[in-house]
C-alpha atoms as a PDB file:
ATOM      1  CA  UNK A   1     235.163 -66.432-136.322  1.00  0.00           C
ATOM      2  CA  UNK A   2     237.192 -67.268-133.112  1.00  0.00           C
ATOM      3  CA  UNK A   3     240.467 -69.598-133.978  1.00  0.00           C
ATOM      4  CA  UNK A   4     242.035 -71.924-131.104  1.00  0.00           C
ATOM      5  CA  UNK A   5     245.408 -70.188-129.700  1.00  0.00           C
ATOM      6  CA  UNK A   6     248.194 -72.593-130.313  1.00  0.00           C
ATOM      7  CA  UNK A   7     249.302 -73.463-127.033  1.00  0.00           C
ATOM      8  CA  UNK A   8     253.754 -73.366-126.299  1.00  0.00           C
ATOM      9  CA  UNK A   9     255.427 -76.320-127.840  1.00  0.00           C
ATOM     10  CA  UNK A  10     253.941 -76.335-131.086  1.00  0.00           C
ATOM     11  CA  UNK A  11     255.908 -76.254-134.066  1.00  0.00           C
ATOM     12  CA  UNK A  12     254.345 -72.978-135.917  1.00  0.00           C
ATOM     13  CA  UNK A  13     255.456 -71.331-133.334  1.00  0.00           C
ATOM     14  CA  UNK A  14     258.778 -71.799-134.067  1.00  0.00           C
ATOM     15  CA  UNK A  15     258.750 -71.145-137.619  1.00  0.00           C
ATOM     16  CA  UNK A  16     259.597 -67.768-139.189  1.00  0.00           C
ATOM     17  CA  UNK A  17     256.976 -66.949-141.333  1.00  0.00           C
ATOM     18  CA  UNK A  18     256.470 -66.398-144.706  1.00  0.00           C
ATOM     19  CA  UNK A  19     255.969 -63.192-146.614  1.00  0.00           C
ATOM     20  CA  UNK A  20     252.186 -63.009-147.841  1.00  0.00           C
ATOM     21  CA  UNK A  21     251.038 -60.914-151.336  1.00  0.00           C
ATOM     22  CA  UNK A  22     248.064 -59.237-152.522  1.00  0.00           C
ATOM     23  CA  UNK A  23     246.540 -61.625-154.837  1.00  0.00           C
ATOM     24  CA  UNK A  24     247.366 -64.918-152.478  1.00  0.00           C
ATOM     25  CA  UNK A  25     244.907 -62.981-149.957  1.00  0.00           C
ATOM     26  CA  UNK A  26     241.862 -61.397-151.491  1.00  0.00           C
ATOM     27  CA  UNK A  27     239.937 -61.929-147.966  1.00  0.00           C
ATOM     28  CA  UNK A  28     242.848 -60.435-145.821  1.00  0.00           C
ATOM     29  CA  UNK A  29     240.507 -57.912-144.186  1.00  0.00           C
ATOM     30  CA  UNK A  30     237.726 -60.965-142.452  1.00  0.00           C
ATOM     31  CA  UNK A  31     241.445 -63.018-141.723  1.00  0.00           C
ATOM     32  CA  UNK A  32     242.364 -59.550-139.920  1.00  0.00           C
ATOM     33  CA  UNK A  33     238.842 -59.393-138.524  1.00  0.00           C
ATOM     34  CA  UNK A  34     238.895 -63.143-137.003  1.00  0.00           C
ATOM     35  CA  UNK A  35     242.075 -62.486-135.281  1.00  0.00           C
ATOM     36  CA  UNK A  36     241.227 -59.102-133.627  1.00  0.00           C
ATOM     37  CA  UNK A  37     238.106 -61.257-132.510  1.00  0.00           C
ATOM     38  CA  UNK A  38     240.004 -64.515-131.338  1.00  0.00           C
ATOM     39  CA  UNK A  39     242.289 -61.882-129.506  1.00  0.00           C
ATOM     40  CA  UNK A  40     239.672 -59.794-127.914  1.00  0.00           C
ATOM     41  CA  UNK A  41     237.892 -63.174-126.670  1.00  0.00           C
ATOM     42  CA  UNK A  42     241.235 -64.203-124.956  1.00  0.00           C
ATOM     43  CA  UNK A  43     241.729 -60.714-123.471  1.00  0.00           C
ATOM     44  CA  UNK A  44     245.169 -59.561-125.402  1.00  0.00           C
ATOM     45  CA  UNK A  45     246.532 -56.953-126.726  1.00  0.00           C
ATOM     46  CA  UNK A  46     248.042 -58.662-129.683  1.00  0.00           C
ATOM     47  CA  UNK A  47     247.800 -61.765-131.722  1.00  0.00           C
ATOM     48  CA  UNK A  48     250.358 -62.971-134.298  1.00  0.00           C
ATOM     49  CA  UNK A  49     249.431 -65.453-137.463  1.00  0.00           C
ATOM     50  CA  UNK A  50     251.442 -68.231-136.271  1.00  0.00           C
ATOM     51  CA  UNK A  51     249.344 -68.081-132.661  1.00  0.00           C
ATOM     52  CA  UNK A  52     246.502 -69.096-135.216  1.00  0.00           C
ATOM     53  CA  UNK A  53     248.309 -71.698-136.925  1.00  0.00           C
ATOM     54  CA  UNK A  54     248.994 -70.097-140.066  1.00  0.00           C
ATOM     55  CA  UNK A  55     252.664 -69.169-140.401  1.00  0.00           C
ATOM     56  CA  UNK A  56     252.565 -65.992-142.541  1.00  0.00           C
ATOM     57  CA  UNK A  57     253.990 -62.714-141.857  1.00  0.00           C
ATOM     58  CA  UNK A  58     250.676 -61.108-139.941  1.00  0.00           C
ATOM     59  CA  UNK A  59     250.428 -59.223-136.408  1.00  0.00           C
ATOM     60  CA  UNK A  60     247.059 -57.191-134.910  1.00  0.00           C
ATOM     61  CA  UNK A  61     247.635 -54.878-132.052  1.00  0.00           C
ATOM     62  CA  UNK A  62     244.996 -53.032-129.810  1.00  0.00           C
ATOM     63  CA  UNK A  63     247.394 -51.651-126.863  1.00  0.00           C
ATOM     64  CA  UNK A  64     244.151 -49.532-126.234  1.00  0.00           C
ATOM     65  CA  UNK A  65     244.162 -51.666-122.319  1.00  0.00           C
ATOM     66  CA  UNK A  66     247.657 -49.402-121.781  1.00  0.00           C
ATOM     67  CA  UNK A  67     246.078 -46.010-122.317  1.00  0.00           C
ATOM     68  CA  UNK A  68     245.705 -45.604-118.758  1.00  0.00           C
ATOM     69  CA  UNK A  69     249.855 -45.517-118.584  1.00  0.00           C
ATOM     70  CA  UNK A  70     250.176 -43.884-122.238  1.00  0.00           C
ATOM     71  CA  UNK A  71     247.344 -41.530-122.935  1.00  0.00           C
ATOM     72  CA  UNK A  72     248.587 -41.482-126.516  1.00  0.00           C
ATOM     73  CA  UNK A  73     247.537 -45.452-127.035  1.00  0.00           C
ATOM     74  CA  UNK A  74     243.627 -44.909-126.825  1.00  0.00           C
ATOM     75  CA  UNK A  75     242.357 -46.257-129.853  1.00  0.00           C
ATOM     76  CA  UNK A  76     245.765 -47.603-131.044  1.00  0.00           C
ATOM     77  CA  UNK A  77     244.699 -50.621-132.731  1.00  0.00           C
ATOM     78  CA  UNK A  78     246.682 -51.550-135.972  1.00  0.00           C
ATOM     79  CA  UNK A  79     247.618 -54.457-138.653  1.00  0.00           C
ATOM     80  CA  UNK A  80     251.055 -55.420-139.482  1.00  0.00           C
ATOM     81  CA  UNK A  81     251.387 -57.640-142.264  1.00  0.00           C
ATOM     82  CA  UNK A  82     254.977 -58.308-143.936  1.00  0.00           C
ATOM     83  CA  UNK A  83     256.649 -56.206-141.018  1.00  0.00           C
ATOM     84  CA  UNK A  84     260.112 -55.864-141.093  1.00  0.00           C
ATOM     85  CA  UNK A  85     262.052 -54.292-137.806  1.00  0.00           C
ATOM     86  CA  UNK A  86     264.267 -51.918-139.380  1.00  0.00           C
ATOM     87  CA  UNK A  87     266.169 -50.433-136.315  1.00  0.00           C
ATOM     88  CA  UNK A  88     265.086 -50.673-132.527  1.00  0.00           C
ATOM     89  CA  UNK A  89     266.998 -48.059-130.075  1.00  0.00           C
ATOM     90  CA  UNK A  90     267.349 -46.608-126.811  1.00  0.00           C
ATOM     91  CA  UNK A  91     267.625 -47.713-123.518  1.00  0.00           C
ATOM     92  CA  UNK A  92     266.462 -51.544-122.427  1.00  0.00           C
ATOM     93  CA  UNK A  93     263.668 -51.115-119.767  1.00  0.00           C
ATOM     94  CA  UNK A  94     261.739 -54.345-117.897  1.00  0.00           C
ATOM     95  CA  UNK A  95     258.329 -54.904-118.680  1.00  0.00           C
ATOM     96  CA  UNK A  96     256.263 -57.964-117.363  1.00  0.00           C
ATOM     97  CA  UNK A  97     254.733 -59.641-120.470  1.00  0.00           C
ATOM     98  CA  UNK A  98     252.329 -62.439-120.909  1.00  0.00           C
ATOM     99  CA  UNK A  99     251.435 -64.428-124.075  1.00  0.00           C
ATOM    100  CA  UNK A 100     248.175 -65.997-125.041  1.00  0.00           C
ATOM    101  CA  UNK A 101     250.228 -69.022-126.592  1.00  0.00           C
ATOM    102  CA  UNK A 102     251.832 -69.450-122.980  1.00  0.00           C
ATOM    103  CA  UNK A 103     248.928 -68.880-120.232  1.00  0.00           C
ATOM    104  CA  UNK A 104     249.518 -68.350-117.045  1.00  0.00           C
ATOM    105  CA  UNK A 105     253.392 -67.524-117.040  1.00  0.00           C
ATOM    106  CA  UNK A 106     254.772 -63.992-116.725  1.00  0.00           C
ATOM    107  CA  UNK A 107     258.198 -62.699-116.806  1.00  0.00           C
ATOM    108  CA  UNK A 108     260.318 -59.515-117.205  1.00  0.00           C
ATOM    109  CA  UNK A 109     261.255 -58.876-120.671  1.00  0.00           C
ATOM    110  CA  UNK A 110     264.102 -56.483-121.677  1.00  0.00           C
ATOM    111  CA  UNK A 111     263.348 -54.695-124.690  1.00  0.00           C
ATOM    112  CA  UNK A 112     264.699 -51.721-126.284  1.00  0.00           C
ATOM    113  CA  UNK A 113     262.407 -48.681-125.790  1.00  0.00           C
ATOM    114  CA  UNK A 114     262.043 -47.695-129.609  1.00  0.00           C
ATOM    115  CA  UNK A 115     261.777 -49.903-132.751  1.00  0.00           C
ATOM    116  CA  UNK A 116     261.589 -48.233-136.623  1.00  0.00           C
ATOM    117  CA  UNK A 117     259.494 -50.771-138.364  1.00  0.00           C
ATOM    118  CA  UNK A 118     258.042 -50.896-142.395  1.00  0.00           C
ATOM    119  CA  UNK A 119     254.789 -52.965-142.688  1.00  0.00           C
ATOM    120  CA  UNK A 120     251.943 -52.503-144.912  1.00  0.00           C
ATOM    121  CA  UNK A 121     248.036 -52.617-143.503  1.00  0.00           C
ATOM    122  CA  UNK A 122     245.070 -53.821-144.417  1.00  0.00           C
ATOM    123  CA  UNK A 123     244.772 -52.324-147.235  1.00  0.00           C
ATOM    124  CA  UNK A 124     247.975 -53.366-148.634  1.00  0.00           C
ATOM    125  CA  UNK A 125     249.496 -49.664-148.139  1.00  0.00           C
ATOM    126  CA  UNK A 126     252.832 -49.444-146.579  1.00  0.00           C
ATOM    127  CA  UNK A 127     253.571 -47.698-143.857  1.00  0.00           C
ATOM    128  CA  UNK A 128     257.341 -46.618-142.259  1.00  0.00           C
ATOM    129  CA  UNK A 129     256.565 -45.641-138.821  1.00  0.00           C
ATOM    130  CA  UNK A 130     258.613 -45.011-135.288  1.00  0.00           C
ATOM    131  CA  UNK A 131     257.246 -46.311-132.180  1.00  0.00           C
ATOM    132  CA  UNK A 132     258.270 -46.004-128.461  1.00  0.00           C
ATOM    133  CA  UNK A 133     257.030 -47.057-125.062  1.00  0.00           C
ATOM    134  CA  UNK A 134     254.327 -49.654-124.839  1.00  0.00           C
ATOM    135  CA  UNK A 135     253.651 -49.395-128.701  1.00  0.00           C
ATOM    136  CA  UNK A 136     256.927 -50.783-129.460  1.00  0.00           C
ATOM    137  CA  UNK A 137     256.960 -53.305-126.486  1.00  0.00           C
ATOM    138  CA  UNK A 138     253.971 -54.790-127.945  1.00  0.00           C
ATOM    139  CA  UNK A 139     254.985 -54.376-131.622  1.00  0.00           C
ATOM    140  CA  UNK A 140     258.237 -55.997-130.661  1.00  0.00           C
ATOM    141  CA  UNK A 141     256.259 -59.071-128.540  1.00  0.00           C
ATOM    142  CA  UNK A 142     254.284 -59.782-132.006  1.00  0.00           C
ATOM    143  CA  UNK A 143     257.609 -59.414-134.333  1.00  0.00           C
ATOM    144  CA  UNK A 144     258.846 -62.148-132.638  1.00  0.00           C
ATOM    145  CA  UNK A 145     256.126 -64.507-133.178  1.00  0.00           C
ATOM    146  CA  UNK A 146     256.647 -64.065-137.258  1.00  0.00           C
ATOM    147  CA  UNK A 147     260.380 -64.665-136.861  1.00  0.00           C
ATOM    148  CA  UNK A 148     259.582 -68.002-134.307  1.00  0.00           C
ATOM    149  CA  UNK A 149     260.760 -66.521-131.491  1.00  0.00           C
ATOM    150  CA  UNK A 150     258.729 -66.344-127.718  1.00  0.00           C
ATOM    151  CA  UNK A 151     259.370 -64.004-124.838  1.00  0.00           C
ATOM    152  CA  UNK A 152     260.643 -67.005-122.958  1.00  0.00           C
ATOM    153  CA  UNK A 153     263.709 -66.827-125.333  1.00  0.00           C
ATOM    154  CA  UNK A 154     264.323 -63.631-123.833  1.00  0.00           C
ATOM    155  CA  UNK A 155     264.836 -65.278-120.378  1.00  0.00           C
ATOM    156  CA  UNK A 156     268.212 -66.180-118.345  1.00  0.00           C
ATOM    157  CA  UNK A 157     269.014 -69.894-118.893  1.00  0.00           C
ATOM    158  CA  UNK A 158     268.324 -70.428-114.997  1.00  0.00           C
ATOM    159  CA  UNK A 159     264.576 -68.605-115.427  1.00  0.00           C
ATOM    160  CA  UNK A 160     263.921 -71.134-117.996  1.00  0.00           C
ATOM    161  CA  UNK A 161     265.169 -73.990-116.679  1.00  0.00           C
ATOM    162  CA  UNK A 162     263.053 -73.054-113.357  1.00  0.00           C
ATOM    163  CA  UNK A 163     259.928 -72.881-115.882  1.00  0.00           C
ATOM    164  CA  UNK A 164     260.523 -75.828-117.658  1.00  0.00           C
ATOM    165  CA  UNK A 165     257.809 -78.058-115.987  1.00  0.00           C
ATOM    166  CA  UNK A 166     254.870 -75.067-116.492  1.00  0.00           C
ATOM    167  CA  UNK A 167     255.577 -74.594-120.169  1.00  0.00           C
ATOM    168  CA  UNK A 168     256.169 -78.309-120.756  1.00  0.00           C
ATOM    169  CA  UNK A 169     252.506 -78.482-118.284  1.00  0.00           C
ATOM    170  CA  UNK A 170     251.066 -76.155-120.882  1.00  0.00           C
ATOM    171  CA  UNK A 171     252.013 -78.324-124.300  1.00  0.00           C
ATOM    172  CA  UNK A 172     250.365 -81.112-122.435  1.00  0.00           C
ATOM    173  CA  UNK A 173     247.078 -79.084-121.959  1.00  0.00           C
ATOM    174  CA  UNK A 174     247.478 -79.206-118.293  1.00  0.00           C
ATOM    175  CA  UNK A 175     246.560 -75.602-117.928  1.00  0.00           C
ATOM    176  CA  UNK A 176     243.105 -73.486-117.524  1.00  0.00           C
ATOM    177  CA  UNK A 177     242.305 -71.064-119.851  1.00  0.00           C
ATOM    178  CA  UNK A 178     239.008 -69.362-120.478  1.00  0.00           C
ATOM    179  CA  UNK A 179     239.385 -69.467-124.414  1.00  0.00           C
ATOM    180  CA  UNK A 180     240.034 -71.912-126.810  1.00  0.00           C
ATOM    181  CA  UNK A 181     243.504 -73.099-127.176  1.00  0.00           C
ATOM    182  CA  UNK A 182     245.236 -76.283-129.353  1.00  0.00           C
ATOM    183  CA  UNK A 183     247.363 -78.021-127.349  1.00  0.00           C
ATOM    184  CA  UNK A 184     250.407 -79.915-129.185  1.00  0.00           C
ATOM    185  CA  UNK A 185     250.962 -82.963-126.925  1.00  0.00           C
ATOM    186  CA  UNK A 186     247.493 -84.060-126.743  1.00  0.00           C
ATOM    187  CA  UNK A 187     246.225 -86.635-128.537  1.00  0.00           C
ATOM    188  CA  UNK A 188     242.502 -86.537-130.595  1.00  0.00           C
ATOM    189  CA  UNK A 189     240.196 -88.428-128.665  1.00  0.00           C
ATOM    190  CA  UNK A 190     241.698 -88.302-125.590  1.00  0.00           C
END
């Protein structure tokens, strides 16, 4: 099942979510299947809960698209569910990112180039991994999302002030996307 992105502007979005457990998710693995398929439909290479609507602690990757730049991310497709960012190091490098909850608008992001995270999978077993590179740029794109944060935070106050109409354009719906997207600012029936 394909879910509507939640377009900039919406309140989820801003939340940070909550933890989720075992027994409050006996279906987690066709939740973790709708997203990957929601995010393939819209072309990313990650998808957070909260870009669903549902503002739990849940991220799917597939930076499989970068294995052309890292050889080492073919087939790198993972869950993350309760993640917790235990330590992110090294040097601060620019990377252009995107976000399927904010179409159309890409920036430089700076982002530390390794990030030490704990998160269980699918299968509710938990995993203490180190990532670098592209990995951890996307790991660290989808992190944010579960603590209500959005690359645009990440901005100078003059970038953002210069994107102000676009993002405030794309709570309004006045945007065109080739994949289903909920739109905070418009009304039903309009």
């Amino acid at each position: 099942m394909k879910y509507p992105i939640i377009a900039y502007g919406s309140p989820v979005l801003r939340q940070k979510a909550t933890a989720i457990e075992p027994a409050e998710y006996p279906h987690i693995k066709e939740l973790v299947a709708d997203m990957f398929e929601t995010m393939y439909s819209a072309r990313g290479v990650g998808l957070a809960a909260p870009q669903v609507g549902m503002s739990m602690r849940l991220f799917v990757i597939d930076a499989t698209p970068f294995d052309d730049d890292e050889p080492e991310l073919k087939d790198f497709k993972k869950v993350f569910i309760n993640a917790n960012i235990l330590e992110e190091t090294g040097e601060e490098w620019a990377f252009n990112e995107g976000c399927l909850s904010i179409p159309e608008i890409r920036e430089d992001v700076m982002r530390k180039s390794t990030v030490r995270i704990s998160y269980y999978d699918e299968n509710w077993k938990h995993h203490e991994e180190t990532f670098s590179g592209l990995a951890a740029r996307v790991i660290q794109h989808e992190y944010d999302h579960i603590e209500g944060k959005l690359f645009t935070d990440k901005l100078s106050p003059l970038r953002k002030r210069l994107l102000e109409k676009r993002l405030n354009d794309i709570s309004r719906g006045m945007v065109k996307v080739e994949y289903k997207m909920k739109f905070p600012a418009v009304k039903k029936g309009r």
